[in-house]
Protein backbone atom coordinates (compact mmCIF):
# COMPACT_ATOMS: atom_id res chain seq x y z
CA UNK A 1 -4.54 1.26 -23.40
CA UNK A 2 -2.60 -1.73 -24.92
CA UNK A 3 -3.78 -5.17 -24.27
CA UNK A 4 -0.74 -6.19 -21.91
CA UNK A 5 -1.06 -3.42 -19.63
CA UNK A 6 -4.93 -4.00 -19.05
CA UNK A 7 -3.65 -7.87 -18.26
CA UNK A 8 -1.30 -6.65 -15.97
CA UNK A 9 -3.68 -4.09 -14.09
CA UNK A 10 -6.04 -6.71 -14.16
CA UNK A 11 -4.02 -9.92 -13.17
CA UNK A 12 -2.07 -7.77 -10.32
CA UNK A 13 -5.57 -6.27 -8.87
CA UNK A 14 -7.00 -10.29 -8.67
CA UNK A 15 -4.39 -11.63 -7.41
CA UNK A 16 -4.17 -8.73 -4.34
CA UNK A 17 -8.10 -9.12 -4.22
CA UNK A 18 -7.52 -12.89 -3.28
CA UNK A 19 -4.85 -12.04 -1.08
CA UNK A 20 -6.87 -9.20 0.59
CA UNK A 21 -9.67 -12.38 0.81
CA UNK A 22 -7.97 -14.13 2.49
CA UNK A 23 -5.93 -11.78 5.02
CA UNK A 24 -9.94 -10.79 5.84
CA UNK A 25 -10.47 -14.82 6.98
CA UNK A 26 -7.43 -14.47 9.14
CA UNK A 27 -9.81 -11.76 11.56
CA UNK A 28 -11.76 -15.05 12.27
CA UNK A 29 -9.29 -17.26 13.85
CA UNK A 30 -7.85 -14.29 15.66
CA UNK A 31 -11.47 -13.58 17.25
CA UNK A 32 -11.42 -17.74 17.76
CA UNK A 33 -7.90 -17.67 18.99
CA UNK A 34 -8.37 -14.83 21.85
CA UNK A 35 -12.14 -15.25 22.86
CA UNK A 36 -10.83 -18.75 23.27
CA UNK A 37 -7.88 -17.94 25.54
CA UNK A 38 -10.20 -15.18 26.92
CA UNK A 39 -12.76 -17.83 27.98
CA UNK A 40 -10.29 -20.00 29.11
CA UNK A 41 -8.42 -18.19 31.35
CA UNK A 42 -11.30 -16.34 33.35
CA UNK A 43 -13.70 -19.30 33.31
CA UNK A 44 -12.69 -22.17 33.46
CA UNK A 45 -8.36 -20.44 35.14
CA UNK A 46 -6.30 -22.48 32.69
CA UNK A 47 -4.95 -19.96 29.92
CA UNK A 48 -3.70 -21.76 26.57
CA UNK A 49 0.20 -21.45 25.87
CA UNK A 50 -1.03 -20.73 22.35
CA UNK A 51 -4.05 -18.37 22.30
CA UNK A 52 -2.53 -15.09 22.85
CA UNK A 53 0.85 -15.37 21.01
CA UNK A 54 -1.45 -16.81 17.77
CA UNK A 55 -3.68 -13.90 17.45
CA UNK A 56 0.08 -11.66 17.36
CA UNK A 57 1.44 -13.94 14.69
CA UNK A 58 -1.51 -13.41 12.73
CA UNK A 59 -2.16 -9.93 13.11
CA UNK A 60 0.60 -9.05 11.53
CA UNK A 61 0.09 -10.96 8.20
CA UNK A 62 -3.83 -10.00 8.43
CA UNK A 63 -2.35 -6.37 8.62
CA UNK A 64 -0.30 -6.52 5.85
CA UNK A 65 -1.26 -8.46 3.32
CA UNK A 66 -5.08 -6.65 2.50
CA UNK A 67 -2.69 -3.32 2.18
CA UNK A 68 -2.21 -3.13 -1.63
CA UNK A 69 -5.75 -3.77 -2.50
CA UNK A 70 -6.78 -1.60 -0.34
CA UNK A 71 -4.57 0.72 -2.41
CA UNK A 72 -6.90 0.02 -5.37
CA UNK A 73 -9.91 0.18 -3.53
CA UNK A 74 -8.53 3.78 -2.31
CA UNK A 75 -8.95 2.99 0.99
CA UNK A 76 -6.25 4.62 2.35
CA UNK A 77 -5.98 8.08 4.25
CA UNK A 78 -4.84 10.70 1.96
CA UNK A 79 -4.96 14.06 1.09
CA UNK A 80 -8.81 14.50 -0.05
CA UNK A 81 -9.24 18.93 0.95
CA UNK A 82 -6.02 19.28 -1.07
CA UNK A 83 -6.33 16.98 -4.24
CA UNK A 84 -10.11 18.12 -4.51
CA UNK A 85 -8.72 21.97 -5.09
CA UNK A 86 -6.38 20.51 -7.84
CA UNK A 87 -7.11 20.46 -11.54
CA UNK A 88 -7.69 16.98 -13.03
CA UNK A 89 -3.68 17.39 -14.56
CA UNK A 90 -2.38 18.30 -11.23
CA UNK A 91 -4.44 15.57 -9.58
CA UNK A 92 -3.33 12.99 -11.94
CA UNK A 93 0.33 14.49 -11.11
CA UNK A 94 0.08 14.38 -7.31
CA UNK A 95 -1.34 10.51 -7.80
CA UNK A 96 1.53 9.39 -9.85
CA UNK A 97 4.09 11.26 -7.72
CA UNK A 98 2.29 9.35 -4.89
CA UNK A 99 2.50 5.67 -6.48
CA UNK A 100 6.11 6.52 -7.41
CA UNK A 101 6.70 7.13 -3.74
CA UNK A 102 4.94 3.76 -2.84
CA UNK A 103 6.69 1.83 -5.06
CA UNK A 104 10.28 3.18 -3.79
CA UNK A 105 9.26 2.50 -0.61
CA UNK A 106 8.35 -1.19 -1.54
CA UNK A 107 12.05 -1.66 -3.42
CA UNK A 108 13.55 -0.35 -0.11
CA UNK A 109 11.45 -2.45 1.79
CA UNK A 110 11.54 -5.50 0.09
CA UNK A 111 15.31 -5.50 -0.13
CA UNK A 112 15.55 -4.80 3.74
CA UNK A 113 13.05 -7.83 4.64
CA UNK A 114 13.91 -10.58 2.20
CA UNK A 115 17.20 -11.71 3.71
CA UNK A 116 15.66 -12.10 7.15
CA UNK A 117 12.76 -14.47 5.84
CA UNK A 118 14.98 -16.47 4.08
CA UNK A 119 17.55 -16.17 7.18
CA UNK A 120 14.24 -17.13 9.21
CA UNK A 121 13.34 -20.37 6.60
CA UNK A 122 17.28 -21.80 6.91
CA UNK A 123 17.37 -21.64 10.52
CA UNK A 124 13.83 -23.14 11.03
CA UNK A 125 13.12 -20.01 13.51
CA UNK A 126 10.32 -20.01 16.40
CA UNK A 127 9.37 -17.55 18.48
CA UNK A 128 10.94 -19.31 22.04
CA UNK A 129 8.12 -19.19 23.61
CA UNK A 130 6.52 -22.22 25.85
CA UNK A 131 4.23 -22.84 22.44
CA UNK A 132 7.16 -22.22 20.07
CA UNK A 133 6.05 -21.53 16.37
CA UNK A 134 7.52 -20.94 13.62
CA UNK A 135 7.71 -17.61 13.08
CA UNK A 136 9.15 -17.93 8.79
CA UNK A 137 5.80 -17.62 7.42
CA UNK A 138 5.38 -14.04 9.44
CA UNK A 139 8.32 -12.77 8.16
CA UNK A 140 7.65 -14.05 4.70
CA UNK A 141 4.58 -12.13 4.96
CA UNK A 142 6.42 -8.57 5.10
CA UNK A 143 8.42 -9.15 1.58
CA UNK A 144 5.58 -10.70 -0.19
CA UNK A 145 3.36 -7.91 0.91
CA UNK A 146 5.45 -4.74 -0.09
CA UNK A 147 6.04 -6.84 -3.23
CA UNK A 148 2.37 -7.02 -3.98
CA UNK A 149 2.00 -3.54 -2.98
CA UNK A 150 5.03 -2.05 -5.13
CA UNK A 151 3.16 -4.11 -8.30
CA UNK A 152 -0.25 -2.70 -7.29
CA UNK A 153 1.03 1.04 -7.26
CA UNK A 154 2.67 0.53 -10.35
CA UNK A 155 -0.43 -0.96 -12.07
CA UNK A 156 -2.46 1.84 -10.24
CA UNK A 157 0.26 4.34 -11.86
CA UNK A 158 0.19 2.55 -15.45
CA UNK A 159 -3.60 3.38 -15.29
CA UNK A 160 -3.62 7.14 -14.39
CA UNK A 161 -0.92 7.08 -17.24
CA UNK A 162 -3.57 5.47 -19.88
CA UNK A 163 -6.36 7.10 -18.69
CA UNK A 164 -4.55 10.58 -19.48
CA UNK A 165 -3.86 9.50 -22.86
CA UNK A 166 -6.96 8.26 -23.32
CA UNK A 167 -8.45 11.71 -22.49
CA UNK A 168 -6.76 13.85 -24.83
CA UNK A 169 -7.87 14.81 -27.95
């Protein structure tokens, strides 16, 4: 394998793995945020403006944002009774057709949520609610995340592509 494409399997996997780091911290201040507005509103009957609608914002970004290290780790659901009664060639072929897949999927996606993040950043946009957040860095977490995930799957696809040449004699 040449020496750029380990960097970039390598530098795209850390940066995801501190991205999937920190989406995982993101659990703890939704837990916080709705045991909070939880305890607040059954014990002591005065429920936060904030508590609820928080915990949604987050989710979101905690959702996406572990998703294309998770596609390294392969974490994902997939296919394991059919690609176990594939050869190694046609299981190499089925993975590649797969990240191929994932990274169209990330171009499409990506080019669909972009312009409404930036939109989102110009116009300063909350949520109109009685708390009224910003809502920008949600939607800014939909583009960055496909992005992430389309440069994962292709790293993931570079190294099924080395690994196969790496194989043969």
């Amino acid at each position: 394998m040449p020496a750029f494409v380990s960097v970039y399997i390598v530098g795209v996997t850390r940066i995801n793995k501190f991205f999937f780091n920190i989406a995982s911290l993101l659990i703890f201040v939704i837990v916080f945020s709705m045991l909070y507005e939880v305890v607040s509103r059954y014990v002591f009957h005065s429920p936060t403006t904030w508590g609820m609608e928080l915990a949604t914002l987050l989710f979101g970004p905690y959702f996406l944002l572990g998703g294309a290290y998770l596609l390294h780790m392969r974490g994902h659901v997939s296919l394991d009774l059919l690609q176990n009664k594939l050869s190694v060639k046609n299981q190499r072929l089925l993975d590649l057709f797969s990240f191929l897949i994932i990274i169209v999927f990330s171009i499409i996606m990506f080019s669909y949520s972009f312009a409404p993040a930036i939109e989102a950043w110009n116009y300063k946009e909350t949520s109109f609610s009685a708390w009224n957040p910003p809502v920008w860095p949600v939607k800014f977490a939909i583009p960055i995340s496909v992005l992430l995930l389309g440069l994962q799957s292709f790293a993931e696809m570079l190294a099924v592509l080395y690994s196969a040449k790496d194989e043969q004699p």
